[in-house]
PDB file of N, CA and C in Angstrom:
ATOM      1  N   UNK A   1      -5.091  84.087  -6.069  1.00  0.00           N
ATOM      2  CA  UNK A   1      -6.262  83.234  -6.039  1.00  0.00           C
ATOM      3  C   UNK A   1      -6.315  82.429  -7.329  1.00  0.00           C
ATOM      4  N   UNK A   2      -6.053  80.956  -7.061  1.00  0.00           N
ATOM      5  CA  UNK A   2      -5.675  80.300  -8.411  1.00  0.00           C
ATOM      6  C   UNK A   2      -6.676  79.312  -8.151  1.00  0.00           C
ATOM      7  N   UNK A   3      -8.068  79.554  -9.388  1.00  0.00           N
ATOM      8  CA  UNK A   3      -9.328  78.873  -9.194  1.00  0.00           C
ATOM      9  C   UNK A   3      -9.803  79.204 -10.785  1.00  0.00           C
ATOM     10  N   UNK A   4      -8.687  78.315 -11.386  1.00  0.00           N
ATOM     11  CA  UNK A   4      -9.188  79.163 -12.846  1.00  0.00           C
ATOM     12  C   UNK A   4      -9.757  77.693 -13.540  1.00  0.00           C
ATOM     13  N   UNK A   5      -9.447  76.685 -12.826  1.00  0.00           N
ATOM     14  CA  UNK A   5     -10.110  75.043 -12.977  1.00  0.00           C
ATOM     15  C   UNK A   5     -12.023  75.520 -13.157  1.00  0.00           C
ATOM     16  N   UNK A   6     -12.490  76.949 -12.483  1.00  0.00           N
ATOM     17  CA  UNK A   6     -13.732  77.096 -12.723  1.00  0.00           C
ATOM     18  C   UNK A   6     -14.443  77.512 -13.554  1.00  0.00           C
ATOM     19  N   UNK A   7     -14.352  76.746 -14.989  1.00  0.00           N
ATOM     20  CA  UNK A   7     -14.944  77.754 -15.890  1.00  0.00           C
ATOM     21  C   UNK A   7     -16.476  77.733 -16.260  1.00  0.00           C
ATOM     22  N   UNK A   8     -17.124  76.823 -15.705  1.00  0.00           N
ATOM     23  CA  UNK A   8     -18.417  76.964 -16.181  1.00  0.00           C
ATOM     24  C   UNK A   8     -19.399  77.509 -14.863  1.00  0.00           C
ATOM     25  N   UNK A   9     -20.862  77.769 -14.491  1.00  0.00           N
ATOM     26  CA  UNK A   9     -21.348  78.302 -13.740  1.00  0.00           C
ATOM     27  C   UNK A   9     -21.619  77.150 -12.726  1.00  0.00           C
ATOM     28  N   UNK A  10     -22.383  76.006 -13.635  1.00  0.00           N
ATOM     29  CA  UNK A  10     -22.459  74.583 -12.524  1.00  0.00           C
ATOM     30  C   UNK A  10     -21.176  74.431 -11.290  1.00  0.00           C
ATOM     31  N   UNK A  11     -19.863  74.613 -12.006  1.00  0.00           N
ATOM     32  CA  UNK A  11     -18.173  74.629 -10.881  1.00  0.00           C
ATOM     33  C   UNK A  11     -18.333  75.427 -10.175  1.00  0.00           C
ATOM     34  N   UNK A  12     -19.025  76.716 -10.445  1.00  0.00           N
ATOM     35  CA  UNK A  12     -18.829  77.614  -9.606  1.00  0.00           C
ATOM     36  C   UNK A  12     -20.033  77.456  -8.346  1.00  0.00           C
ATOM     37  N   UNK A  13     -21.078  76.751  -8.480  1.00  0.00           N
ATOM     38  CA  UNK A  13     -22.239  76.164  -7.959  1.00  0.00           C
ATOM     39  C   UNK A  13     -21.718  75.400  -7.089  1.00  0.00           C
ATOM     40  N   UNK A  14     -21.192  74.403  -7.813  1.00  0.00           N
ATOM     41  CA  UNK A  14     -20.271  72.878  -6.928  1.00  0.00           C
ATOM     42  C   UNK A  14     -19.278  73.582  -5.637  1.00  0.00           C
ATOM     43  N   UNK A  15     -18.549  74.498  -6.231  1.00  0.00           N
ATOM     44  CA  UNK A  15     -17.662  74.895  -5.266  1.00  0.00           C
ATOM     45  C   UNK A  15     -18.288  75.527  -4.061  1.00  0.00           C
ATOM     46  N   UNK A  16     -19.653  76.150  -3.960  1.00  0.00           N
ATOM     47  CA  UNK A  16     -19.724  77.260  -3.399  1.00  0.00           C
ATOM     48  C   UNK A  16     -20.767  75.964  -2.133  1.00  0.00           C
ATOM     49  N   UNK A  17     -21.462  75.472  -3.080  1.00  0.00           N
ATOM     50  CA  UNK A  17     -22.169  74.175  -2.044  1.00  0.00           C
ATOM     51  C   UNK A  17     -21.241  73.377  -1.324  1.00  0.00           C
ATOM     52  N   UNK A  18     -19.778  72.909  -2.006  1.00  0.00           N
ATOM     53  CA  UNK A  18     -18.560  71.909  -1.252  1.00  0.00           C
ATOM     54  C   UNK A  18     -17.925  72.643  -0.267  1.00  0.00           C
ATOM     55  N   UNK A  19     -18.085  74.139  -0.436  1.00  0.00           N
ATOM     56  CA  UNK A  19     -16.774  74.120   0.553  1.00  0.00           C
ATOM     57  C   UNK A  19     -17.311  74.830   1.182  1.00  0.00           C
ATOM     58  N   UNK A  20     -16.639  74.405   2.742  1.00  0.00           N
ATOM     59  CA  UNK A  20     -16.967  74.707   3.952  1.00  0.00           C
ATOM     60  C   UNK A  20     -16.557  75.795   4.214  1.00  0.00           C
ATOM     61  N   UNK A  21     -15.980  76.487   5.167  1.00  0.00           N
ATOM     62  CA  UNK A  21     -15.005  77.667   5.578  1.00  0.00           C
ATOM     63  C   UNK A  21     -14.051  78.067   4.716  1.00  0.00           C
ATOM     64  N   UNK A  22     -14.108  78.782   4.068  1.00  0.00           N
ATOM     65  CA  UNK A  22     -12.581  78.919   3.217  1.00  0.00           C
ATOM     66  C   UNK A  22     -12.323  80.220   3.409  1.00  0.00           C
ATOM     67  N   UNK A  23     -10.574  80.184   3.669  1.00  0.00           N
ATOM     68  CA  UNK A  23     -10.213  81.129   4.052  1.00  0.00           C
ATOM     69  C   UNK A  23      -9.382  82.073   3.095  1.00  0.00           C
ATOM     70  N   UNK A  24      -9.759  83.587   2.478  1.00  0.00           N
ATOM     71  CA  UNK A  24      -9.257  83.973   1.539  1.00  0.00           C
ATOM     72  C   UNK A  24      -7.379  83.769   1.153  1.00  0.00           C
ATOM     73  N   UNK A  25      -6.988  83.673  -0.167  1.00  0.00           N
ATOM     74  CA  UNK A  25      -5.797  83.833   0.152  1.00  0.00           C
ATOM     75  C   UNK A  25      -5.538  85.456   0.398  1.00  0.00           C
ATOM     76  N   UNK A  26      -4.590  85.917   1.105  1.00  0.00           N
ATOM     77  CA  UNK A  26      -4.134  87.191   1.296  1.00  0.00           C
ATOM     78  C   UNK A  26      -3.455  87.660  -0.154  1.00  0.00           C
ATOM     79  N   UNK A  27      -4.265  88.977  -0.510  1.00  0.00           N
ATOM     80  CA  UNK A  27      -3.865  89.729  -1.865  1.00  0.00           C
ATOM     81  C   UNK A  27      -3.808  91.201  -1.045  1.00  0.00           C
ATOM     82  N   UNK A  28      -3.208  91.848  -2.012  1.00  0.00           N
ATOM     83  CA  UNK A  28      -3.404  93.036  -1.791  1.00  0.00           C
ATOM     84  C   UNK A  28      -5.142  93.828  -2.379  1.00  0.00           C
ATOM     85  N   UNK A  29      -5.133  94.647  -2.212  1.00  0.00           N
ATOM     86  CA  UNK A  29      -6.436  95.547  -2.726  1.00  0.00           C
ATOM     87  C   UNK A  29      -6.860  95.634  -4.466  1.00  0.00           C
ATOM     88  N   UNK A  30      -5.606  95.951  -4.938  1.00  0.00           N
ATOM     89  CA  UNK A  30      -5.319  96.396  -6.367  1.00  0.00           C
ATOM     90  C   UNK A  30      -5.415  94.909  -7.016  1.00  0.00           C
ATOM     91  N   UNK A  31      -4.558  93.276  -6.421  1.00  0.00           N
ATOM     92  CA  UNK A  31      -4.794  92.409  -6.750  1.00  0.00           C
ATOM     93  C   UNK A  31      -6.234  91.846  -7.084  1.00  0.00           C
ATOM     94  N   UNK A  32      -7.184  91.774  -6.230  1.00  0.00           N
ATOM     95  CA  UNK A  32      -8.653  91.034  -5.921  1.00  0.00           C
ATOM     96  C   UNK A  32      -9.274  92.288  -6.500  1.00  0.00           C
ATOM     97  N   UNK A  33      -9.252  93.539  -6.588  1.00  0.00           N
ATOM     98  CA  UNK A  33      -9.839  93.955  -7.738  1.00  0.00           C
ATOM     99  C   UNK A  33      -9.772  93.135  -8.982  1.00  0.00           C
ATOM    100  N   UNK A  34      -8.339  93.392  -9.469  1.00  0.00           N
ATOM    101  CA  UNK A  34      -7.906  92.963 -10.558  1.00  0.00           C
ATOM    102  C   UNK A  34      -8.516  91.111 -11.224  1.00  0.00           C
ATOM    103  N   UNK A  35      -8.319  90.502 -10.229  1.00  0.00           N
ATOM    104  CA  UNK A  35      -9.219  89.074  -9.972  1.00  0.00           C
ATOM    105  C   UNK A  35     -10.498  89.127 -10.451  1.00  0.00           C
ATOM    106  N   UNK A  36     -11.449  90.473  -9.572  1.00  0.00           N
ATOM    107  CA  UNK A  36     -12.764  90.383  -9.417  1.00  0.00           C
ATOM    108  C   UNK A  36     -13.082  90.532 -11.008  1.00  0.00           C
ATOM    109  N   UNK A  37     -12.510  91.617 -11.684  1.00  0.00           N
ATOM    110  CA  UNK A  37     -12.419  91.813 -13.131  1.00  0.00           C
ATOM    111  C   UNK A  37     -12.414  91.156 -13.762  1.00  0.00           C
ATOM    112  N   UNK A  38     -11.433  90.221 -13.815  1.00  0.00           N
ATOM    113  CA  UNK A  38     -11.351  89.082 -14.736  1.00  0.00           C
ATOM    114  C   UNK A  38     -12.169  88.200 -14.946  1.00  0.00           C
ATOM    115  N   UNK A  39     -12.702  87.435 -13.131  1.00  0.00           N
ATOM    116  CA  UNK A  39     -13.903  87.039 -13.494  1.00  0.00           C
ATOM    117  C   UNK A  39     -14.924  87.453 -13.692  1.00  0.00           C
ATOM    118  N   UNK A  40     -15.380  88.751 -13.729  1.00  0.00           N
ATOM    119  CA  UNK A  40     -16.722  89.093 -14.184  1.00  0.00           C
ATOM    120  C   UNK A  40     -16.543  89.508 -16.011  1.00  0.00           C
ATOM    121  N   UNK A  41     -15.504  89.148 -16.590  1.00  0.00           N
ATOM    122  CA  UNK A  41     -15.338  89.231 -17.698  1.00  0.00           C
ATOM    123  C   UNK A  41     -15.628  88.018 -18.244  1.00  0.00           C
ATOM    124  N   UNK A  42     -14.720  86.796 -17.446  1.00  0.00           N
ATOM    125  CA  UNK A  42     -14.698  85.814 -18.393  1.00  0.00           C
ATOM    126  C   UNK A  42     -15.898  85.131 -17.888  1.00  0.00           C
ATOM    127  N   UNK A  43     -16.869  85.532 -16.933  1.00  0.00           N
ATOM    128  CA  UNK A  43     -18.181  84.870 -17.450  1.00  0.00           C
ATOM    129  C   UNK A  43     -19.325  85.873 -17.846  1.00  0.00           C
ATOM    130  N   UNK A  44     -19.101  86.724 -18.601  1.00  0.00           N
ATOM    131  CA  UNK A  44     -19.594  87.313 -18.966  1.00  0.00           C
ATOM    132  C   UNK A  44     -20.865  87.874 -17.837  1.00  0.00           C
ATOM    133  N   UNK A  45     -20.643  88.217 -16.908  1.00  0.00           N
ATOM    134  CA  UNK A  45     -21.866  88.816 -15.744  1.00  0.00           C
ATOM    135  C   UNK A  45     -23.062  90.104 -16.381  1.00  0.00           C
ATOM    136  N   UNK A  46     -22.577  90.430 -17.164  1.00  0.00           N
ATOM    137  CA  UNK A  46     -23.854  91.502 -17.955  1.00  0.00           C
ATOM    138  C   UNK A  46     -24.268  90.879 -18.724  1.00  0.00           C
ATOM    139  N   UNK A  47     -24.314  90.036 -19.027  1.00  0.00           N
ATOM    140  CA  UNK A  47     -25.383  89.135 -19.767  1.00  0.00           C
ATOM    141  C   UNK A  47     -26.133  87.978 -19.382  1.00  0.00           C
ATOM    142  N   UNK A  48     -25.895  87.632 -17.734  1.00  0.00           N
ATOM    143  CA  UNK A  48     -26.498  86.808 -17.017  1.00  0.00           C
ATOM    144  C   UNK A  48     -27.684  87.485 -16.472  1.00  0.00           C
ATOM    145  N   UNK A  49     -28.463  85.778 -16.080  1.00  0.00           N
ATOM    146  CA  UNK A  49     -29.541  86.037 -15.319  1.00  0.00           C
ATOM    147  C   UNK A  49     -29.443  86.681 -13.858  1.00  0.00           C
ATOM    148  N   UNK A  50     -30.055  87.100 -13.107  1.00  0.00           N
ATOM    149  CA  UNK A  50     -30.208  87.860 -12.030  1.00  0.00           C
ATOM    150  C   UNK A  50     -30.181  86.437 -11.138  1.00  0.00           C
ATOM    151  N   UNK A  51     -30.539  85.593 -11.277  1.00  0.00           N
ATOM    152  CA  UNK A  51     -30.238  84.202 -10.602  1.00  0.00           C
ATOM    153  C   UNK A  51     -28.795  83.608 -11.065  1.00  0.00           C
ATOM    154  N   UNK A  52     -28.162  83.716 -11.799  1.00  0.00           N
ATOM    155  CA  UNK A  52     -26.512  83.400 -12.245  1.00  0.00           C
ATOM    156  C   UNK A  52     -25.929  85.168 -11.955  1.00  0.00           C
ATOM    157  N   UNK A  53     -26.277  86.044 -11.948  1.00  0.00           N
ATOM    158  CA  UNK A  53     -25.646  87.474 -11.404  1.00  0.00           C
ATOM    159  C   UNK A  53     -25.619  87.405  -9.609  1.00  0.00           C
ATOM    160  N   UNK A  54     -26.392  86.982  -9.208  1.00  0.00           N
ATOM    161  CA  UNK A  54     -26.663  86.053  -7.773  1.00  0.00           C
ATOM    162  C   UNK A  54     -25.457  85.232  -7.109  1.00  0.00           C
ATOM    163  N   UNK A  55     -25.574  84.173  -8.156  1.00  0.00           N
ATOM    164  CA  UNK A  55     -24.230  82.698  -7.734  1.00  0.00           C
ATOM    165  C   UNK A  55     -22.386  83.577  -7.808  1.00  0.00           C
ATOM    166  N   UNK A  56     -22.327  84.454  -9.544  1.00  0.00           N
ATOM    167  CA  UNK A  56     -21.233  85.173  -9.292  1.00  0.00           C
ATOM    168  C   UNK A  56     -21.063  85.442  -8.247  1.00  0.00           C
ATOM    169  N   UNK A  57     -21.858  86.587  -7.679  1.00  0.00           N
ATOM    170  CA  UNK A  57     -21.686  87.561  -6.354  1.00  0.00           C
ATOM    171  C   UNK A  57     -21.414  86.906  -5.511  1.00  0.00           C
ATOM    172  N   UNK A  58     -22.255  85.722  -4.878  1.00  0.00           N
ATOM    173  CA  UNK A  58     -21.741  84.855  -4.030  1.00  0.00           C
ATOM    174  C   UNK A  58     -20.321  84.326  -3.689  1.00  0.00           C
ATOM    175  N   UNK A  59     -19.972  83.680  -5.027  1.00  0.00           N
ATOM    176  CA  UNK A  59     -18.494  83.082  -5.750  1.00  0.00           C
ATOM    177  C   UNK A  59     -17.650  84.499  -5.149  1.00  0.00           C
ATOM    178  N   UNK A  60     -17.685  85.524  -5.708  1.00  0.00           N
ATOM    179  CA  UNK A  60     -17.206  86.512  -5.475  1.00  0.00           C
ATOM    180  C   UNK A  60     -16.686  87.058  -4.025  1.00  0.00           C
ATOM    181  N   UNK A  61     -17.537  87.174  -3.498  1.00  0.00           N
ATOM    182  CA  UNK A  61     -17.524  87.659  -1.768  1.00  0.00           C
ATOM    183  C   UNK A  61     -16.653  86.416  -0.985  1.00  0.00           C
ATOM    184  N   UNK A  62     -16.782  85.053  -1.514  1.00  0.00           N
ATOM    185  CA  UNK A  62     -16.113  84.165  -1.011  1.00  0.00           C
ATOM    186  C   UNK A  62     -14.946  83.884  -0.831  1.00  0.00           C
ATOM    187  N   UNK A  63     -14.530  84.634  -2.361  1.00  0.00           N
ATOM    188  CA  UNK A  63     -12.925  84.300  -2.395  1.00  0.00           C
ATOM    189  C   UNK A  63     -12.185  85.292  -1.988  1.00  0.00           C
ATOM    190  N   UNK A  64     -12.943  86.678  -2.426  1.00  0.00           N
ATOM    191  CA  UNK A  64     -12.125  87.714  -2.598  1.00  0.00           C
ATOM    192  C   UNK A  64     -11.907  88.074  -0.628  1.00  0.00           C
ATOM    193  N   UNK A  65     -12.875  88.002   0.044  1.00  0.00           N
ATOM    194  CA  UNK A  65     -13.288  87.909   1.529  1.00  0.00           C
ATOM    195  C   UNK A  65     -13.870  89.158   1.418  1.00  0.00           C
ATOM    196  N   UNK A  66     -14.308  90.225   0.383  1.00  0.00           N
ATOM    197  CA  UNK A  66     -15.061  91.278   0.711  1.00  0.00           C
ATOM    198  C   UNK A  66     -16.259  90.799   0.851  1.00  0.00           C
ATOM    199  N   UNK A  67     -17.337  91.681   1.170  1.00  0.00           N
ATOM    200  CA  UNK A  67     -18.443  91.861   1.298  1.00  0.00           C
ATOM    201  C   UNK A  67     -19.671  91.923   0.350  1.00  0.00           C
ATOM    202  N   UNK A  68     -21.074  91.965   0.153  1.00  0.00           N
ATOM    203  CA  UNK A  68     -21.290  92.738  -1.074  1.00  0.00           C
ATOM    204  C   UNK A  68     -21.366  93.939  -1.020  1.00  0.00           C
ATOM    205  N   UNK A  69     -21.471  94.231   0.335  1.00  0.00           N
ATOM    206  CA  UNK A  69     -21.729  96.011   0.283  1.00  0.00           C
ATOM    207  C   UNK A  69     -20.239  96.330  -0.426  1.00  0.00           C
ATOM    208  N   UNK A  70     -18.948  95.799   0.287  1.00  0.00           N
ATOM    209  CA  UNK A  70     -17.993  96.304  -0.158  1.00  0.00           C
ATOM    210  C   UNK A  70     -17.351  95.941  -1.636  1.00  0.00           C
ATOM    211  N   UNK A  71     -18.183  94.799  -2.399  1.00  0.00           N
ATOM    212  CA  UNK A  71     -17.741  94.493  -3.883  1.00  0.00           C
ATOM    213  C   UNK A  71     -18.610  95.763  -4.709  1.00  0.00           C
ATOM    214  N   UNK A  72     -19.780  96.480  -4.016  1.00  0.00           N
ATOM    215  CA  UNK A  72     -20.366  97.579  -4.662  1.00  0.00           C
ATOM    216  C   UNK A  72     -19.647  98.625  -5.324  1.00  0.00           C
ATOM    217  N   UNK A  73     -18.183  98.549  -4.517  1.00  0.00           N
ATOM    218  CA  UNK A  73     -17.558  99.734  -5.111  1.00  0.00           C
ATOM    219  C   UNK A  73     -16.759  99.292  -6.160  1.00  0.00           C
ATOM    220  N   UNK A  74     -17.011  98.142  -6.577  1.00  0.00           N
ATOM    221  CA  UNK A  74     -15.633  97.839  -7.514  1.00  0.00           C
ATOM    222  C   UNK A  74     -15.929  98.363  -8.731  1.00  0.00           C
TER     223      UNK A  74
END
């Protein structure tokens, strides 16, 4: 999943309003963990608002194609 053009929260806003259907790329399990990590690092998600902890999750479930019930376990 190569979406690293997204670094601020507004891109991640833009993207999630632009795109229509998107279909995950196929990773393995251990991969889109590994993904999910990174981005909740490099935007720092424990220090966001519950309205930007919101848009992540969203961003999140989109790409990765889990769920939120199923990003709960990460």
């Amino acid at each position: 999943m190569n979406v690293k053009h997204l670094q601020i929260l507004q891109q991640v806003t833009d993207f999630l309003h632009g795109s229509g259907a998107f279909e995950p790329a196929p990773a393995t399990q251990r991969e889109r963990y590994q993904w999910i990590d990174q981005t909740l690092r490099h935007f720092r998600y424990a220090s966001r608002s519950k309205a930007e902890k919101g848009l992540l999750i969203a961003y999140l479930c989109r790409l990765s194609g889990y769920s939120r019930q199923q990003g709960s376990h990460v």
